[in-house]
Protein backbone atom coordinates (compact mmCIF):
# COMPACT_ATOMS: atom_id res chain seq x y z
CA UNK A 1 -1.24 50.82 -11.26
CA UNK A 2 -3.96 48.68 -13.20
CA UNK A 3 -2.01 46.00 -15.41
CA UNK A 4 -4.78 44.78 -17.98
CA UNK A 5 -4.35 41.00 -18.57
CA UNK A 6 -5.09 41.80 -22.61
CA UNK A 7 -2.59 44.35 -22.74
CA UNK A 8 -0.62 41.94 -24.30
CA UNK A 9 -2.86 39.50 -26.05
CA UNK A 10 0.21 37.12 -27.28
CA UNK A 11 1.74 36.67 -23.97
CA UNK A 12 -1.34 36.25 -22.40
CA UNK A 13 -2.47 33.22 -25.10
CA UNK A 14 1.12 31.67 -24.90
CA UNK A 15 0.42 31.78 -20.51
CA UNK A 16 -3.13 29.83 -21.25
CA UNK A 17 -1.81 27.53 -23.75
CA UNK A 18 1.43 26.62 -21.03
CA UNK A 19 -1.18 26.54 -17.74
CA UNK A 20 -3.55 24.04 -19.80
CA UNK A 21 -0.49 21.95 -21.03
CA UNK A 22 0.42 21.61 -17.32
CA UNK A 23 -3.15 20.62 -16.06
CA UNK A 24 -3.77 18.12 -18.78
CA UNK A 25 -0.01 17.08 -18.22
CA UNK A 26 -0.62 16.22 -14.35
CA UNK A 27 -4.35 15.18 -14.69
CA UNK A 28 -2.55 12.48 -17.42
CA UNK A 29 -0.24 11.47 -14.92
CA UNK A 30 -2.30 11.34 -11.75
CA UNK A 31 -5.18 9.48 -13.40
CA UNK A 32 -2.19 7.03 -14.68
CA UNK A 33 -0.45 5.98 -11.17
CA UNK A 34 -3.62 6.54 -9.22
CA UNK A 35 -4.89 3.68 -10.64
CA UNK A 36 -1.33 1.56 -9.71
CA UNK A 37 -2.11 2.13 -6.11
CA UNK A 38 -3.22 -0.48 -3.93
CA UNK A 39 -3.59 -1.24 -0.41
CA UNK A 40 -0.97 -3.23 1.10
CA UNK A 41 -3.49 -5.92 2.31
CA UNK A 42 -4.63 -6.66 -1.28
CA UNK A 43 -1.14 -6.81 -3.13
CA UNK A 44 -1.08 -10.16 -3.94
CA UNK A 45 2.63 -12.06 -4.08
CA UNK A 46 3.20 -14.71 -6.47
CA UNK A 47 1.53 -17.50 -5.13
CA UNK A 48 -1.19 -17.32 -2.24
CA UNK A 49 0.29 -17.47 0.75
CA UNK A 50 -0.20 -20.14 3.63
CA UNK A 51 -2.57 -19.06 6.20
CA UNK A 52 -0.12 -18.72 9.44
CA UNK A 53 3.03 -18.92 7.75
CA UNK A 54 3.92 -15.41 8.05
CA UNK A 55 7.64 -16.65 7.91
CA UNK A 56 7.23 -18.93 4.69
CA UNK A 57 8.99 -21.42 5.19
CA UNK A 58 5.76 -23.58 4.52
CA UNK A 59 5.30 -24.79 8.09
CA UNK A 60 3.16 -22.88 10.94
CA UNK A 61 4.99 -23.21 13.57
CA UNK A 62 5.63 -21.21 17.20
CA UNK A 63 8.59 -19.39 14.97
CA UNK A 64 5.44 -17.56 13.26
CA UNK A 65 3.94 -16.51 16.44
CA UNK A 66 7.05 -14.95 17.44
CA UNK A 67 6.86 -12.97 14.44
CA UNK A 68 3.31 -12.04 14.70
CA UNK A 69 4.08 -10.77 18.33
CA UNK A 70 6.95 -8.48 16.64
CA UNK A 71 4.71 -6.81 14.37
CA UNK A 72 1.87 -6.73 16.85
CA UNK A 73 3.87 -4.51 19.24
CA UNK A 74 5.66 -2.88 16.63
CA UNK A 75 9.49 -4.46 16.40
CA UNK A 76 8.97 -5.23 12.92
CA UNK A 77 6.82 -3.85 10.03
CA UNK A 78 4.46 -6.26 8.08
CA UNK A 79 5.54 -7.25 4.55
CA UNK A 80 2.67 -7.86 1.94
CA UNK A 81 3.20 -11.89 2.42
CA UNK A 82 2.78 -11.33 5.78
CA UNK A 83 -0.32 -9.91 5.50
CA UNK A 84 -1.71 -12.10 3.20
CA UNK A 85 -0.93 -15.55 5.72
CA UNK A 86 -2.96 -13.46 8.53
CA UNK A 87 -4.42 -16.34 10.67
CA UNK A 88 -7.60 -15.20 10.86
CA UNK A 89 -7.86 -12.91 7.52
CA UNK A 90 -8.81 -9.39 8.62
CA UNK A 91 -5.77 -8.02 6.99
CA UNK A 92 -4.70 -7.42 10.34
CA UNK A 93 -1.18 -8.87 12.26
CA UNK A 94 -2.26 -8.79 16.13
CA UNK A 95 -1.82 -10.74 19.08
CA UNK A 96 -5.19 -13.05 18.56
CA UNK A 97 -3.39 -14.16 15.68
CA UNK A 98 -0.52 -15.40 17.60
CA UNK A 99 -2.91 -17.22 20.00
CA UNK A 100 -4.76 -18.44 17.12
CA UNK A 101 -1.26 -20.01 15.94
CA UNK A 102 -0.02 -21.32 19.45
CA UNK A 103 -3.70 -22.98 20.20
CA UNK A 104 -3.31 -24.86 16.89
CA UNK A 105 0.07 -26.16 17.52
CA UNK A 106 0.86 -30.08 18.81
C-alpha cells in the first residue's frame, strides 16, 4: 500500500506548519538557556572570595584544610565559593591545596 504524502495537501501543510513551529520553538529556547550556562568554576558569588577560605568565615585557618581534604577525597561536594577561594587557583579542590594552607599557617 503506497500512501502519497500529497494525497491530502491540507493535512500535510497543517503537519509542516506544526513540525516548523516546534523547531523554531526549541531552537528559541535552547539558544536562550544555552547561553545561561556556565561552568561551576566561573560562577562568580557576590563578592570575590578569599583565597583559602573555602569555609568563609574570613580567616584561613587548619578548619579550611580539613575541608579541602573532604572534597579532595570526595566526603563533600565543592560549592561555587569554594571553588572560587582555591589556594592555588586552578579551579581545582585537591590535596596540594590543603598543604598549601597548612605550610602557610603560624
Amino acid at each position: 500500500m503506497h500512501i502519497s504524502l500529497l494525497s491530502n495537501p491540507r493535512q500535510f501543510l497543517r503537519g509542516l506548519l506544526f513540525a516548523s513551529l516546534c523547531l523554531a520553538a526549541s531552537f528559541a529556547i535552547g539558544v536562550q538557556t544555552a547561553g545561561e550556562v556556565q561552568p561551576i568554576a566561573l560562577i562568580e558569588a557576590g563578592s570575590p572570595a578569599r583565597t583559602g577560605d573555602v569555609d568563609g568565615n574570613g580567616m584561613i585557618d587548619a578548619q579550611d584544610a580539613v575541608i579541602i581534604l573532604e572534597i579532595a577525597q570526595g566526603y563533600r561536594i565543592a560549592t561555587p565559593e569554594q571553588l572560587l577561594a582555591d589556594p592555588n587557583g586552578d579551579g581545582q579542590i585537591t590535596v596540594d591545596d590543603a598543604l598549601r594552607i597548612l605550610r602557610t599557617l603560624p
